[in-house]
N, C-alpha and C. Protein backbone atom coordinates (compact mmCIF):
# COMPACT_ATOMS: atom_id res chain seq x y z
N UNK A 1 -248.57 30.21 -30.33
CA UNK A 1 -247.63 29.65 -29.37
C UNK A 1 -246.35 29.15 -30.05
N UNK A 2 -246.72 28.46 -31.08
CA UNK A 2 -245.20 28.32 -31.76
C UNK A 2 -244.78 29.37 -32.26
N UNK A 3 -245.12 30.35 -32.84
CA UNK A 3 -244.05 31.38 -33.60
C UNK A 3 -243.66 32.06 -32.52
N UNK A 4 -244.15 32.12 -30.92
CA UNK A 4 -243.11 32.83 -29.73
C UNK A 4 -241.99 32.01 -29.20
N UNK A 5 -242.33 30.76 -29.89
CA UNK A 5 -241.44 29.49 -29.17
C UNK A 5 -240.03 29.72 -30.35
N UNK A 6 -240.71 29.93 -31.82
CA UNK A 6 -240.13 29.77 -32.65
C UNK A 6 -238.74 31.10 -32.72
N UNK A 7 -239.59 32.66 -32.15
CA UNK A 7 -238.84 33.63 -32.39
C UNK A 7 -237.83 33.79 -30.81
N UNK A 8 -238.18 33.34 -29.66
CA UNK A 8 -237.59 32.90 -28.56
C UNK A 8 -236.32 31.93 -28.80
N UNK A 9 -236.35 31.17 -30.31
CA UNK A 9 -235.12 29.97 -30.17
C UNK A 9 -234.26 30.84 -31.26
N UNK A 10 -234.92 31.97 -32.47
CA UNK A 10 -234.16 32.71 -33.29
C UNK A 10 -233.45 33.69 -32.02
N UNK A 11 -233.67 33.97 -31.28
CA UNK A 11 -233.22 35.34 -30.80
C UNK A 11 -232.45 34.86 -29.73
N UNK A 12 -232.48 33.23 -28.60
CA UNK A 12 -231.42 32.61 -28.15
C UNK A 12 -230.36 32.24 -29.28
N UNK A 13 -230.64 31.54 -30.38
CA UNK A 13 -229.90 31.56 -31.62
C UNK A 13 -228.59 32.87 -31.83
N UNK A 14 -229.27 33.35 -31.88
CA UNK A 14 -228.49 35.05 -32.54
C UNK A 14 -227.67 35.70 -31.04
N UNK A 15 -228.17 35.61 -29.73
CA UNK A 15 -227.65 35.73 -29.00
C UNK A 15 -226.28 35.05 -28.40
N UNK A 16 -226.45 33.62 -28.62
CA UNK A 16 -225.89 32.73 -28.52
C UNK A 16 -224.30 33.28 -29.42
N UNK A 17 -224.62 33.50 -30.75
CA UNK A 17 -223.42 33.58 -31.96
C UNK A 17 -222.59 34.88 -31.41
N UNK A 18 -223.31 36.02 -30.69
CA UNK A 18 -222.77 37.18 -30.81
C UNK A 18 -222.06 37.11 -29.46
N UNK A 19 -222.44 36.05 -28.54
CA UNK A 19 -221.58 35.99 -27.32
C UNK A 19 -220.64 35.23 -27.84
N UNK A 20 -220.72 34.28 -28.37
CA UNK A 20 -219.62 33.74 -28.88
C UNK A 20 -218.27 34.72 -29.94
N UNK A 21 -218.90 35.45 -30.67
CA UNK A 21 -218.12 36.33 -31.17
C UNK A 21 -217.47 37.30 -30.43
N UNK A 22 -218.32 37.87 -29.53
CA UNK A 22 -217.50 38.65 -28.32
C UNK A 22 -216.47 38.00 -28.08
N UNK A 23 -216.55 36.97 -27.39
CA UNK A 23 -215.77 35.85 -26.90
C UNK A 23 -214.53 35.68 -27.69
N UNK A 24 -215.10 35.35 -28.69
CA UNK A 24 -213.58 35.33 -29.82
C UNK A 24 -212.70 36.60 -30.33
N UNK A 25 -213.50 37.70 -30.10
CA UNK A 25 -212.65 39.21 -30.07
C UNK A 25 -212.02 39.10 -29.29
N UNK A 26 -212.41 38.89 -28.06
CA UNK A 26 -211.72 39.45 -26.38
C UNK A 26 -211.09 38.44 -26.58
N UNK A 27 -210.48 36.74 -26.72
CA UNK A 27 -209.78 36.65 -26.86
C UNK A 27 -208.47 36.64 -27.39
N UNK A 28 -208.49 37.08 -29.10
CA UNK A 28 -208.07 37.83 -29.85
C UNK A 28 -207.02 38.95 -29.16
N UNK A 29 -208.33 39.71 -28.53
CA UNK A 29 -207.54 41.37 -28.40
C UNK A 29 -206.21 40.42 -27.12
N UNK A 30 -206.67 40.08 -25.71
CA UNK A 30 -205.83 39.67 -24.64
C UNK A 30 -204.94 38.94 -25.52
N UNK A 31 -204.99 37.96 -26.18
CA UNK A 31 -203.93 37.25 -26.85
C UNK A 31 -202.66 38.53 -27.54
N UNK A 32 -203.32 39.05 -28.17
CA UNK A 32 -202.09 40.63 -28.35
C UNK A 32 -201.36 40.76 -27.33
N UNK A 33 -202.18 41.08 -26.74
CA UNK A 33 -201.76 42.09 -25.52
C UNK A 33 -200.86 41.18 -24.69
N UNK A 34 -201.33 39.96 -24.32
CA UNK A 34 -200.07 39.34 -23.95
C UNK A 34 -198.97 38.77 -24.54
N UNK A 35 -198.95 38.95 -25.71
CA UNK A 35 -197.64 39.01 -26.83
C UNK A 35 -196.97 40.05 -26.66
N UNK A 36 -197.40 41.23 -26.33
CA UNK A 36 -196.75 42.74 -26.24
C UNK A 36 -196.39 42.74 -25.12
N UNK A 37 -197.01 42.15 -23.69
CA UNK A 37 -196.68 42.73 -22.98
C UNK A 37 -195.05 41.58 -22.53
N UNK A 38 -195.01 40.38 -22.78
CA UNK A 38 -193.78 39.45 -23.22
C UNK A 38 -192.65 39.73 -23.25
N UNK A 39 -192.91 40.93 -24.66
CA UNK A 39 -191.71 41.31 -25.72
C UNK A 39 -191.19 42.48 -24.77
N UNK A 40 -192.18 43.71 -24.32
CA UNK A 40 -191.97 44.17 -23.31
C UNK A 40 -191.10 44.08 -22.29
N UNK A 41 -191.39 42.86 -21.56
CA UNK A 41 -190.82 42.50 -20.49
C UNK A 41 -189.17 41.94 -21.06
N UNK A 42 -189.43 41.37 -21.87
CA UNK A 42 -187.55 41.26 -22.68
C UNK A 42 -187.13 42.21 -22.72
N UNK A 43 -187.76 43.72 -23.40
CA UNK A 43 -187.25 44.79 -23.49
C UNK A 43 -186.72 45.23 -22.15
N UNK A 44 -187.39 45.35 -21.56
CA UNK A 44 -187.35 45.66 -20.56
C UNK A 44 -186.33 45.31 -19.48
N UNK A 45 -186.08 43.85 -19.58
CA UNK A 45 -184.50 43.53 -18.82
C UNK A 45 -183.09 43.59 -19.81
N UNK A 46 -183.23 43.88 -21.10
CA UNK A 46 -182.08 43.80 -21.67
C UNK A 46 -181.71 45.05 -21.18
N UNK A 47 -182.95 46.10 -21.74
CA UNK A 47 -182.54 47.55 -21.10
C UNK A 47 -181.32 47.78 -19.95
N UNK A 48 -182.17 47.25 -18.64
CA UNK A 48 -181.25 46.78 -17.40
C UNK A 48 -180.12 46.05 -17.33
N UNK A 49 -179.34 45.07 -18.61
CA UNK A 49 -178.61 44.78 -18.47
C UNK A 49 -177.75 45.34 -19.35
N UNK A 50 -178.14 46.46 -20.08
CA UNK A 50 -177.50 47.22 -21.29
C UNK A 50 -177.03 48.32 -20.37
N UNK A 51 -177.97 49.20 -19.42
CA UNK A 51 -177.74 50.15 -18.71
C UNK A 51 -176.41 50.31 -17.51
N UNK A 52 -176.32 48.68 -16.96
CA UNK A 52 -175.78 47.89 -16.04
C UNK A 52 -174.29 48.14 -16.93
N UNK A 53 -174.15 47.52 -18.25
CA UNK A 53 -172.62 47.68 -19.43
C UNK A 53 -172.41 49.27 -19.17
N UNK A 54 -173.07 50.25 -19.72
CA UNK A 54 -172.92 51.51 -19.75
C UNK A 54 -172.12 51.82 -18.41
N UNK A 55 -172.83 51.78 -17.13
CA UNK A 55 -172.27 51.44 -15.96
C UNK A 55 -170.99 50.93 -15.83
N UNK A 56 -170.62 49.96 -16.05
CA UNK A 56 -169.30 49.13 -15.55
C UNK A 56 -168.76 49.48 -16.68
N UNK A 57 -168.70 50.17 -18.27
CA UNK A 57 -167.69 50.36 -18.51
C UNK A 57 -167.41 52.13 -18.91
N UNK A 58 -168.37 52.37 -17.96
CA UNK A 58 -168.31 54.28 -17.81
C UNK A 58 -166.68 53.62 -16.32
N UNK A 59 -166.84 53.46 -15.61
CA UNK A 59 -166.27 52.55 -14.67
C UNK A 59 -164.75 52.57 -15.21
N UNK A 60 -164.94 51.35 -15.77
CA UNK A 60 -163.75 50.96 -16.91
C UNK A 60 -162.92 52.17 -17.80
N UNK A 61 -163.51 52.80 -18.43
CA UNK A 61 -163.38 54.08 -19.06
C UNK A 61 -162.09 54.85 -17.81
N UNK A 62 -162.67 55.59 -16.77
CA UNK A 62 -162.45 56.08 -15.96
C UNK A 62 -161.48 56.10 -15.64
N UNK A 63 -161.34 54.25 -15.35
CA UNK A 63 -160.07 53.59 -14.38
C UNK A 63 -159.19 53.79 -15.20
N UNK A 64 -159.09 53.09 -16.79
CA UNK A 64 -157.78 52.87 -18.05
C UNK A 64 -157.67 54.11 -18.99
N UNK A 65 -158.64 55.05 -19.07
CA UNK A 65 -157.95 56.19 -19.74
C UNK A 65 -158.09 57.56 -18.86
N UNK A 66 -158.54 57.43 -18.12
CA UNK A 66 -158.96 58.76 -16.88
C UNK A 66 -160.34 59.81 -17.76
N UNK A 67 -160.95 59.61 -18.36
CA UNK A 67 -161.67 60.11 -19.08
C UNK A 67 -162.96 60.29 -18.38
N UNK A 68 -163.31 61.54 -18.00
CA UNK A 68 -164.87 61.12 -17.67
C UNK A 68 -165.82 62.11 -18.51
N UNK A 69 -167.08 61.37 -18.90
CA UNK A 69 -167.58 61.61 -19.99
C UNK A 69 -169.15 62.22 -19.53
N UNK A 70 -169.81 63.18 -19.93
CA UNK A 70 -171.10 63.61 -19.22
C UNK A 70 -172.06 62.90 -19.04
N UNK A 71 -172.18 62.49 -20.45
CA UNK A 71 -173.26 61.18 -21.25
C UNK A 71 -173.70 59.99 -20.37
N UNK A 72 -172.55 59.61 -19.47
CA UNK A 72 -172.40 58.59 -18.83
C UNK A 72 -173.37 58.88 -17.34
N UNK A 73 -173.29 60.27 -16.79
CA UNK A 73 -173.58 60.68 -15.64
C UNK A 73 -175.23 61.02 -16.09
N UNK A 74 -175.48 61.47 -17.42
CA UNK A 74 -177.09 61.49 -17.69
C UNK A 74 -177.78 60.33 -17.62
N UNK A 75 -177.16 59.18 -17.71
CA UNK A 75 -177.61 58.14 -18.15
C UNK A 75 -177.77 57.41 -17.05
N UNK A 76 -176.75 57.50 -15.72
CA UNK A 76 -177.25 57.14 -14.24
C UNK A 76 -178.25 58.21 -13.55
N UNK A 77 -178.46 59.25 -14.15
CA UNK A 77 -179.37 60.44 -13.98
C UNK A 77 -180.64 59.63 -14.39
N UNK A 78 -180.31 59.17 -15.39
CA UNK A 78 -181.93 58.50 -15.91
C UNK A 78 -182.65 56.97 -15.10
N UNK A 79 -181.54 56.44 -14.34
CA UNK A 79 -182.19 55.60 -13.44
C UNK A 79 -182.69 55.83 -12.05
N UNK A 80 -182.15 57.04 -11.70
CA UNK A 80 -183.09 57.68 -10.69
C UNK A 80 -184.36 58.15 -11.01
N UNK A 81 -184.49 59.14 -11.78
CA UNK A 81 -185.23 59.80 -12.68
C UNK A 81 -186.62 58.79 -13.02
N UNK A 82 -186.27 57.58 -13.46
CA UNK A 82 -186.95 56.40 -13.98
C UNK A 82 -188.03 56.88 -15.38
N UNK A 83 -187.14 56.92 -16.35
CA UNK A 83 -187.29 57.78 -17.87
C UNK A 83 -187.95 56.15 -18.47
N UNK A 84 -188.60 56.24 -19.12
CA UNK A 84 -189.78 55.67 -19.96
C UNK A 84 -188.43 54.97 -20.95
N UNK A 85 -189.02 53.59 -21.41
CA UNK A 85 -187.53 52.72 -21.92
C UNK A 85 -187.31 53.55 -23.46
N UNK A 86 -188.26 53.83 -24.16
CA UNK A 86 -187.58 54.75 -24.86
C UNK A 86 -186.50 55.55 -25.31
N UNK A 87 -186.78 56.40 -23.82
CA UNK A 87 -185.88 57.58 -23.56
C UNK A 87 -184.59 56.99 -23.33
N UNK A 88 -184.26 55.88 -22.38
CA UNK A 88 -183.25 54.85 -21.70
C UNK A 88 -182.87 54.37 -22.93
N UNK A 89 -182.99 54.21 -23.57
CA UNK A 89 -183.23 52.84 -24.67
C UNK A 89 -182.15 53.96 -25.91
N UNK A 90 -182.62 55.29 -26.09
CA UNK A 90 -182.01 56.38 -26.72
C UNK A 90 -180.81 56.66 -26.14
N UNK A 91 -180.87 56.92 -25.27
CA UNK A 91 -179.95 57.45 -24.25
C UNK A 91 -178.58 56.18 -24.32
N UNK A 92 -178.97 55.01 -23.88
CA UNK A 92 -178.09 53.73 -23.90
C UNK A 92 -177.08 53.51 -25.43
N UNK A 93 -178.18 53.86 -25.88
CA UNK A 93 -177.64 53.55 -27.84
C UNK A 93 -176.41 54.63 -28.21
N UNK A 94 -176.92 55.45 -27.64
CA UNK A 94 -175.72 57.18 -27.89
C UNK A 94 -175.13 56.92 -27.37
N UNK A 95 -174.46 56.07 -25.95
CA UNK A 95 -173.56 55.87 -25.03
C UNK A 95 -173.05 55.17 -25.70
N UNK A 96 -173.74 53.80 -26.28
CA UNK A 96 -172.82 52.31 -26.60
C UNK A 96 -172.30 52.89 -28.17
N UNK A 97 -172.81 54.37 -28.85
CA UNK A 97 -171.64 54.62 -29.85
C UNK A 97 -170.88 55.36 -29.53
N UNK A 98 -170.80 56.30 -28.32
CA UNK A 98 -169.36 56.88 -27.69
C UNK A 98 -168.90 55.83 -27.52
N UNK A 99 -168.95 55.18 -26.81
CA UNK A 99 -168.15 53.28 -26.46
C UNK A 99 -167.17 53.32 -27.29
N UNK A 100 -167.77 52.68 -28.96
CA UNK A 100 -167.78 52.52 -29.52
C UNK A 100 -166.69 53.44 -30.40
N UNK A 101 -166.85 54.64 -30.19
CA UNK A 101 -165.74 55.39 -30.62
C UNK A 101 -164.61 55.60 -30.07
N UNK A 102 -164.39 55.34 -28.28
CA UNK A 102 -163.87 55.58 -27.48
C UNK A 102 -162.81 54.50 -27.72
N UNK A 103 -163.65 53.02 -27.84
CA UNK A 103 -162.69 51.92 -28.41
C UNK A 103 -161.62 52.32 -29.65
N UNK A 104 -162.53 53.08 -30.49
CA UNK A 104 -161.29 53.21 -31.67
C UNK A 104 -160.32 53.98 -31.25
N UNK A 105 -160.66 55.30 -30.67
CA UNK A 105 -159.40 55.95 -30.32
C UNK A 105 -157.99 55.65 -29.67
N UNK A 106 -158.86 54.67 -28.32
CA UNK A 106 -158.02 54.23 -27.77
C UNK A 106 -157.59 53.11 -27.31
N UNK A 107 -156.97 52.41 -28.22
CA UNK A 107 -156.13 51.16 -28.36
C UNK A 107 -156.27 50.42 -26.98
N UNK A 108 -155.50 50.66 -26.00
CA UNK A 108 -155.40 50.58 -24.69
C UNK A 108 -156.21 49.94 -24.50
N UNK A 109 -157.63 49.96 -24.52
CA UNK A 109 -158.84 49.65 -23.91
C UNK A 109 -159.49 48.08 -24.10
N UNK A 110 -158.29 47.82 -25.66
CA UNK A 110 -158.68 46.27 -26.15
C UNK A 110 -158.03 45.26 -25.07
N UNK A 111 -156.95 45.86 -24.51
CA UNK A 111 -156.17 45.07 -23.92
C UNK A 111 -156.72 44.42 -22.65
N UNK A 112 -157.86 45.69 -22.16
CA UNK A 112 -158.97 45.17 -20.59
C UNK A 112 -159.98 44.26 -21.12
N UNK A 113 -159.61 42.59 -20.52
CA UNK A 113 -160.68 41.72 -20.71
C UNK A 113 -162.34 42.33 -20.86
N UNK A 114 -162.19 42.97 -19.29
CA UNK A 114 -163.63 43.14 -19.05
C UNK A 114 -164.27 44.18 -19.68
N UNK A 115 -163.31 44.99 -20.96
CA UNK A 115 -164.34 45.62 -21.46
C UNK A 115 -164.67 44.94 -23.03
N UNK A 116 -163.68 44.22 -23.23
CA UNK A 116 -164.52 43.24 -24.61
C UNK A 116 -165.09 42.35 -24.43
N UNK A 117 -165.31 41.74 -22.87
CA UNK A 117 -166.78 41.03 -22.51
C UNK A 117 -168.05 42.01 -22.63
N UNK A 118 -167.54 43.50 -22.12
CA UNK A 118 -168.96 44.09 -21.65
C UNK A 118 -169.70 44.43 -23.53
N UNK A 119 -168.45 44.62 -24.61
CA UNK A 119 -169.11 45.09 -25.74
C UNK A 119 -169.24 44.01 -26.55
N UNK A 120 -168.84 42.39 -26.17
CA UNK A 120 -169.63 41.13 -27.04
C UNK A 120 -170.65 41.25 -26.03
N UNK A 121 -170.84 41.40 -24.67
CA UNK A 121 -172.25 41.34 -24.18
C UNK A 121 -173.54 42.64 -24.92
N UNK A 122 -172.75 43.13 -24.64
CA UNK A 122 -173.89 44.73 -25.86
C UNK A 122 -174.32 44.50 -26.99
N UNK A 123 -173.49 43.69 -27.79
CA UNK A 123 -174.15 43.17 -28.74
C UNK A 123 -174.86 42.13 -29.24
N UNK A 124 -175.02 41.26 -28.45
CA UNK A 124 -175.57 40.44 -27.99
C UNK A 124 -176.77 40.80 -27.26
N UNK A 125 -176.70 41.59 -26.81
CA UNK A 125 -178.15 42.35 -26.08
C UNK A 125 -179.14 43.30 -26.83
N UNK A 126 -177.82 43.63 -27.87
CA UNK A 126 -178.79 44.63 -28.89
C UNK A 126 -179.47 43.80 -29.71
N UNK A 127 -178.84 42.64 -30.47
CA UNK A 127 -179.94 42.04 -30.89
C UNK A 127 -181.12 41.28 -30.35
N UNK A 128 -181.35 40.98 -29.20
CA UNK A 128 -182.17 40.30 -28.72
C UNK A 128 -183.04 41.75 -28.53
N UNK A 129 -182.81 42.67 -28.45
CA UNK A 129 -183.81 44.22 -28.41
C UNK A 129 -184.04 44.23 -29.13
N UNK A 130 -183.31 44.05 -30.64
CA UNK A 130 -184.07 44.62 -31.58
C UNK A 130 -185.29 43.44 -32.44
N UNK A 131 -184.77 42.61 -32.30
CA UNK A 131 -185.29 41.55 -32.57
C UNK A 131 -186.89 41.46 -31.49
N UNK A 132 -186.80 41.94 -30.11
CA UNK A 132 -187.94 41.96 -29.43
C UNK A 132 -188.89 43.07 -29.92
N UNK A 133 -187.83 44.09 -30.30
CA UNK A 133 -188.92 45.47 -30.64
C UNK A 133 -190.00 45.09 -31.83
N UNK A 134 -189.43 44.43 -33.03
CA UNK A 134 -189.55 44.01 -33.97
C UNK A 134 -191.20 43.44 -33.36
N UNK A 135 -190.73 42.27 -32.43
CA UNK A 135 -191.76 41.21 -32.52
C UNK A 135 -193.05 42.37 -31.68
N UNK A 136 -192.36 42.81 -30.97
CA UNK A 136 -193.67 44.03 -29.98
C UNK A 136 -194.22 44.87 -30.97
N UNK A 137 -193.65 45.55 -32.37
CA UNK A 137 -194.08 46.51 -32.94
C UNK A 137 -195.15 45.85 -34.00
N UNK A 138 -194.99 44.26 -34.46
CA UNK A 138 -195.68 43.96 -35.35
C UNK A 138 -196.80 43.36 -34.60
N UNK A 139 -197.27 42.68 -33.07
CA UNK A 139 -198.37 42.55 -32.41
C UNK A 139 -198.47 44.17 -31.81
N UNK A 140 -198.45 45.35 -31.76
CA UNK A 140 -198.87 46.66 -31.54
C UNK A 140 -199.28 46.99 -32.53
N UNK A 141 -199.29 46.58 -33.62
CA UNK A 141 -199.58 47.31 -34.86
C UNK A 141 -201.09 46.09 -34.83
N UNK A 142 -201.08 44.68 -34.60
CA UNK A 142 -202.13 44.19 -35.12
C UNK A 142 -203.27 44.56 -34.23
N UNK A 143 -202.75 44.93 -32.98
CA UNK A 143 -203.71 44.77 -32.15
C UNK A 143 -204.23 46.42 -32.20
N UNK A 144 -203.30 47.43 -32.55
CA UNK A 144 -203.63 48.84 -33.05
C UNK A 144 -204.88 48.71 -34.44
N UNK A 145 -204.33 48.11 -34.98
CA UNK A 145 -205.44 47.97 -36.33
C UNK A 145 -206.85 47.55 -35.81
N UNK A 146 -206.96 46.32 -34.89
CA UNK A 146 -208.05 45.58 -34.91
C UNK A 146 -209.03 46.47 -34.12
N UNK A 147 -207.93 47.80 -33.32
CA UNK A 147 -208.58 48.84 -32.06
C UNK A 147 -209.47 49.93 -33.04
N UNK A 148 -209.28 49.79 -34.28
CA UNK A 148 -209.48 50.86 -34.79
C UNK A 148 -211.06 50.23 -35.62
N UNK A 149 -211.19 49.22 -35.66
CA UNK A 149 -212.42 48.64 -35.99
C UNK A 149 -213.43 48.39 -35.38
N UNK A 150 -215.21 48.47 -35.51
CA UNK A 150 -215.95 48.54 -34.84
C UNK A 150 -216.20 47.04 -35.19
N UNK A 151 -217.03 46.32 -34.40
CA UNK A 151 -217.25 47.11 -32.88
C UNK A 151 -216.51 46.36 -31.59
N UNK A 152 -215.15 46.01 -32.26
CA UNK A 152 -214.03 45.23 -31.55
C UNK A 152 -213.67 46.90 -30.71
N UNK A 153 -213.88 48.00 -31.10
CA UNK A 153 -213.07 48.62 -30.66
C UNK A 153 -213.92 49.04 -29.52
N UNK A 154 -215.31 48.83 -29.16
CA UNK A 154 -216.05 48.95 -28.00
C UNK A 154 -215.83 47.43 -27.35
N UNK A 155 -215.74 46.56 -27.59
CA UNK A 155 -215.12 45.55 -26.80
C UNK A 155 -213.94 45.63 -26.11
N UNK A 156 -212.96 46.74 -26.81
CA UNK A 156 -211.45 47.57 -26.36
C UNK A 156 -211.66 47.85 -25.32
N UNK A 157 -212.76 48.65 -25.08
CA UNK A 157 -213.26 50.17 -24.29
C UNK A 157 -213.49 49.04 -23.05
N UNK A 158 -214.78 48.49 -23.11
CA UNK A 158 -215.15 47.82 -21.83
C UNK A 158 -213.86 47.25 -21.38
N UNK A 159 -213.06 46.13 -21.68
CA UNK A 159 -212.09 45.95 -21.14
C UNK A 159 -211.12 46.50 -20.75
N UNK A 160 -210.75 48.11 -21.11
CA UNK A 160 -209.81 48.75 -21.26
C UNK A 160 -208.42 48.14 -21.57
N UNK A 161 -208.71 48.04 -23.08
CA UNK A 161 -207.58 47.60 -23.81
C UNK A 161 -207.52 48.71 -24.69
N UNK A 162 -206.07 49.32 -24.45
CA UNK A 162 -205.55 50.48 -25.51
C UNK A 162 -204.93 50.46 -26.53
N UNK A 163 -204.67 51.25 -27.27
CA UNK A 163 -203.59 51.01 -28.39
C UNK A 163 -202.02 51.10 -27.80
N UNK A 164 -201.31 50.47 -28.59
CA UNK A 164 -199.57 50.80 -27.90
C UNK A 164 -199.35 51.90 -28.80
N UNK A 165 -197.59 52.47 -28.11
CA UNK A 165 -197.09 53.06 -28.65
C UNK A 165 -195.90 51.85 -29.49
N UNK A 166 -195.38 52.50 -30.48
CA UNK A 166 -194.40 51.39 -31.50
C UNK A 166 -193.12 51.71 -30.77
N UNK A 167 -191.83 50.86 -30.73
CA UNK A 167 -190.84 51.02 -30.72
C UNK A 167 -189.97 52.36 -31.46
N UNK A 168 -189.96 51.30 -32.84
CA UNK A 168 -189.58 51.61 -33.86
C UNK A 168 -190.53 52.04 -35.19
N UNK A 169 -190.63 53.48 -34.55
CA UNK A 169 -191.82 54.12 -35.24
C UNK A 169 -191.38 54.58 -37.09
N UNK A 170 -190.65 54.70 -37.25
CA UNK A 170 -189.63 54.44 -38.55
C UNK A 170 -190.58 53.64 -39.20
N UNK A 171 -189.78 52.72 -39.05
CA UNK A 171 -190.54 51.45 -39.41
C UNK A 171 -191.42 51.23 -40.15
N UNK A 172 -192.13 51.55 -38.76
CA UNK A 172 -193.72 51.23 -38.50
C UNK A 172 -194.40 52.19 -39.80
N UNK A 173 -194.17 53.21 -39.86
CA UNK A 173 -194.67 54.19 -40.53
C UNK A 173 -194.70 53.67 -41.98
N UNK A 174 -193.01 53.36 -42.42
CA UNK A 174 -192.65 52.95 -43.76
C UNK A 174 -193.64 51.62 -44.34
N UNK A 175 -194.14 50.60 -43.30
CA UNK A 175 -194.67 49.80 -43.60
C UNK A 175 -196.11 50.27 -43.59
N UNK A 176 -196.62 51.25 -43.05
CA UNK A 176 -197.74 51.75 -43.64
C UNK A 176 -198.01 52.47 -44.42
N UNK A 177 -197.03 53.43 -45.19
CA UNK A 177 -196.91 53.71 -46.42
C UNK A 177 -197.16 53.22 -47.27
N UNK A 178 -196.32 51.49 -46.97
CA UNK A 178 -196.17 50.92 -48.33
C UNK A 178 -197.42 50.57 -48.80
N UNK A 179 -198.34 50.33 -46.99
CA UNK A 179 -199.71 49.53 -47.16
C UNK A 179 -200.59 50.34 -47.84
N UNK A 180 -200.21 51.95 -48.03
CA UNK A 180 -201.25 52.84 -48.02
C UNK A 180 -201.97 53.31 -47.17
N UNK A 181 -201.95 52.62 -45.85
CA UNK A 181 -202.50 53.39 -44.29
C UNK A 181 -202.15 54.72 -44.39
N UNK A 182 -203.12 55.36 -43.66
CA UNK A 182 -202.70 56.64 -42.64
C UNK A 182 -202.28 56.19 -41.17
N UNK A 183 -201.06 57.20 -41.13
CA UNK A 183 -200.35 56.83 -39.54
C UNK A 183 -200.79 58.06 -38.80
């Protein structure tokens, strides 16, 4: 009678630790995931207010040098469309260095207030992107690593928690080089 009493309190014992460890994975993994999904959501409205600049000074462009540019019309193509922030995110960056070149060429353009608000606002927006990608790519990467370990990564599964994709896959890569990972 005691050694069933005894192996009944080992095996609540052991049960006990491994719910608790579950417990501390799954919170773990959600704690990621709501770090990513955060940085995300920053990404995600600068995008909109980066896309919004492209906008008003495709606009601008138009009005002060008569110029109309294709780049500009793909890029309101891409908000119908509703292209993955990536793609937007690519697309926006190639625009804000036509901008960017468009400014040098043409003098003229310094003289419109509202377009050296819209390009201290761009830059100002780019860093808060890149600075978010940054923070999203290094919780995607931890929470990618921890996906790749057993048996956190069947704790993944039941919850359906996935791996991300990286921002700035560059990066990402170079820093697993350095680690010696395979990407």
């Amino acid at each position: 009678m005691v050694k069933v009493l005894v192996i009944l309190l080992i095996i609540v014992i052991i049960l006990g630790i491994l719910g608790i460890l579950y417990k501390i994975i799954y919170n773990r993994l959600q704690y990621l995931n709501i770090k990513i999904n955060e940085a995300d959501k920053i990404i995600n409205d600068h995008l909109k207010k980066r896309y919004d600049y492209v906008v008003r000074t495709s606009h601008l462009i138009k009005k002060n040098i008569d110029i109309d540019i294709e780049l500009f019309k793909e890029i309101e193509a891409l908000k119908v469309k509703k292209a993955s922030n990536i793609e937007l995110d690519d697309k926006i960056t190639e625009a804000y260095n036509t901008i960017l070149k468009l400014h040098e060429d043409y003098p003229e353009l310094d003289e419109n207030r509202g377009f050296q608000d819209i390009l201290n606002d761009f830059e100002e927006s780019n860093e808060i992107i890149e600075a978010s990608k940054s923070y999203y790519d290094k919780y995607a990467s931890d929470l990618n690593g921890l996906l790749n370990k057993f048996p956190i990564n069947i704790i993944g599964k039941i919850h359906h928690i996935t791996k991300k994709e990286y921002y700035n896959t560059l990066e990402i890569n170079d820093n697993l080089l350095k680690n010696g990972e395979n990407f």
